[in-house]
C-alpha atoms as a PDB file:
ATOM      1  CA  UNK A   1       1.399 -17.337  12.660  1.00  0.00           C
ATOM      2  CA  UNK A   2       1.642 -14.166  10.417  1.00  0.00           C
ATOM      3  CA  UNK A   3       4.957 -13.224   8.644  1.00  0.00           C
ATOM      4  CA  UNK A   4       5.368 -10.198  10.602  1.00  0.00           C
ATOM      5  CA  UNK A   5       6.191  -7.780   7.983  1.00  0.00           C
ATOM      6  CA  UNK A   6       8.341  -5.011   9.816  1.00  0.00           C
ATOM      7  CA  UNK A   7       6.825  -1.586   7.711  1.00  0.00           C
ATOM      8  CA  UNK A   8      10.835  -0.210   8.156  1.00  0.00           C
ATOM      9  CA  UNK A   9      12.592  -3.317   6.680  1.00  0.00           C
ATOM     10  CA  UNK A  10      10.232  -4.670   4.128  1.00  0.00           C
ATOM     11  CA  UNK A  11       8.493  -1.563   2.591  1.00  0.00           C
ATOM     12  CA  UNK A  12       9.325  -2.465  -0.944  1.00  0.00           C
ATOM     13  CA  UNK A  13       7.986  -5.149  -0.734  1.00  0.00           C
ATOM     14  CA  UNK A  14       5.072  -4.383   1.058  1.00  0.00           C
ATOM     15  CA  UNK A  15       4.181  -2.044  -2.023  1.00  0.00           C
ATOM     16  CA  UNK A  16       5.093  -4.473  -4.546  1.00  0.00           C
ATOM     17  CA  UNK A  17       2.126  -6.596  -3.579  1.00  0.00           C
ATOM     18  CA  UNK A  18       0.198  -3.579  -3.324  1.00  0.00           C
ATOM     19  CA  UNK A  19       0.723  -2.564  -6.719  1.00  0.00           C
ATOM     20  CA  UNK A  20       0.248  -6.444  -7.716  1.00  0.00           C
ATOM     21  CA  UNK A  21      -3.405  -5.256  -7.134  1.00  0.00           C
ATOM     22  CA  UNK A  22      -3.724  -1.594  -9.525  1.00  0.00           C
ATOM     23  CA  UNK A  23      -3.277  -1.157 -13.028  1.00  0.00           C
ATOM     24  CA  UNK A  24      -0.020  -1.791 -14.224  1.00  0.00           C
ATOM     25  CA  UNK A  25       0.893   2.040 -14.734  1.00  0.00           C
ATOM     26  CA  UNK A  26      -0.119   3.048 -11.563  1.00  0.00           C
ATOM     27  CA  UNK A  27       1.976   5.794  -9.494  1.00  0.00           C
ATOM     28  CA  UNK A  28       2.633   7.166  -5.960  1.00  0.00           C
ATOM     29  CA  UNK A  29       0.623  10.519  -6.526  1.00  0.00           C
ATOM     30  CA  UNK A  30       0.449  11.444  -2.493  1.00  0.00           C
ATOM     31  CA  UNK A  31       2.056  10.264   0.861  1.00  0.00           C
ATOM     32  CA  UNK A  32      -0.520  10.779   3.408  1.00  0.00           C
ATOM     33  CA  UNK A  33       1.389   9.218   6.084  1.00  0.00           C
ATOM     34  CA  UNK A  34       3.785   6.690   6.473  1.00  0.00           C
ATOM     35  CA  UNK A  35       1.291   4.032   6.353  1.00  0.00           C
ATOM     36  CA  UNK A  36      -1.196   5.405   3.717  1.00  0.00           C
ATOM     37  CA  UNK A  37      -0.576   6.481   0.372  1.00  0.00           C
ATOM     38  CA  UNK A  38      -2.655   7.514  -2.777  1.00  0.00           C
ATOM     39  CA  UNK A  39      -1.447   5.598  -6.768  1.00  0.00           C
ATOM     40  CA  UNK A  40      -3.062   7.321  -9.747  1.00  0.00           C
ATOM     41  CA  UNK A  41      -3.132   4.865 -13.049  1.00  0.00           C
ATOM     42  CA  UNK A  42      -3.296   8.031 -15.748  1.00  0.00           C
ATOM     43  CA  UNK A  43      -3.906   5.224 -18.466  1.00  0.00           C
ATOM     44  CA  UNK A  44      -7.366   4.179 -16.921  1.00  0.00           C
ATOM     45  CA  UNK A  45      -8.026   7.469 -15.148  1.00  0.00           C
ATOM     46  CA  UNK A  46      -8.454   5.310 -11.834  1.00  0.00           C
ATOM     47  CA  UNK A  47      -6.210   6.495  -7.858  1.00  0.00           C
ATOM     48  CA  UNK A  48      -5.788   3.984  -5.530  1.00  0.00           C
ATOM     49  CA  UNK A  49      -5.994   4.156  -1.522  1.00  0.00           C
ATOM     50  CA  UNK A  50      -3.311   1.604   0.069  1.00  0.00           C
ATOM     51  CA  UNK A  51      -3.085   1.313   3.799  1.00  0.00           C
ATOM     52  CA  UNK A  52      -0.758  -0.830   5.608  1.00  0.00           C
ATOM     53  CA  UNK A  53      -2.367  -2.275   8.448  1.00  0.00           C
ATOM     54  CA  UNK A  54      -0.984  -3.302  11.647  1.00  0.00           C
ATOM     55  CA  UNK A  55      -2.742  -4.944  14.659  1.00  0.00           C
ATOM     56  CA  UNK A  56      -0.593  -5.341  17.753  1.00  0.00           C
ATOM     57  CA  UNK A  57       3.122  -4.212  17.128  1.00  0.00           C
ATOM     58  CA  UNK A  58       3.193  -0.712  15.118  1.00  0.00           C
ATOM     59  CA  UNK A  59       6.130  -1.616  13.255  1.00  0.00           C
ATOM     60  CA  UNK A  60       4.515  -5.075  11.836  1.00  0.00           C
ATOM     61  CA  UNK A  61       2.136  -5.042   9.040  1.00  0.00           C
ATOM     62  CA  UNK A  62      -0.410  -7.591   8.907  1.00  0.00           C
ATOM     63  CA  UNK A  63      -2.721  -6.693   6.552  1.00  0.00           C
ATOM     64  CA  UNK A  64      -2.296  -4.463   3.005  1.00  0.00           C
ATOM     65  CA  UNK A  65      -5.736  -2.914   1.805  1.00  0.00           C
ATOM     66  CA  UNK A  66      -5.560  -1.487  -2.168  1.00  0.00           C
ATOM     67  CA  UNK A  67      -9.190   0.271  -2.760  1.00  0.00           C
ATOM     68  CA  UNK A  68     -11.045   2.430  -5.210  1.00  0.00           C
ATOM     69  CA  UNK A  69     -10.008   6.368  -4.129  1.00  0.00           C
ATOM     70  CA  UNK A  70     -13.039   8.044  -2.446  1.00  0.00           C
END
């Protein structure tokens, strides 16, 4: 059974543990959606993708994806 994260309720901590996974001076740099977003760590010259994922219900998150910007 997944912990049905609700994206309106639990959104800081839904980025919390996405930032758990970037360079501790990462920041939000772009909002491409509610849902996807683009961190920029100026320290390591690195940006982030995250994407909240969701499977069934739109408002439940089940899966949070941190990769290398493209």
């Amino acid at each position: 059974m997944g912990l049905e994260i609700n994206i309106e309720m639990d959104k800081g901590l839904i980025i919390e543990h996405a930032t758990d996974y970037m360079a501790d001076d990462a920041n939000l740099i772009q909002t491409k959606s509610d849902r996807e977003f683009v961190y920029e760590s100026k320290k390591y010259n690195k940006k982030y993708d995250v994407l909240f994922v969701n499977d069934n219900d739109e408002n439940i998150v089940t899966r949070v994806i941190v990769s290398k910007h493209m």
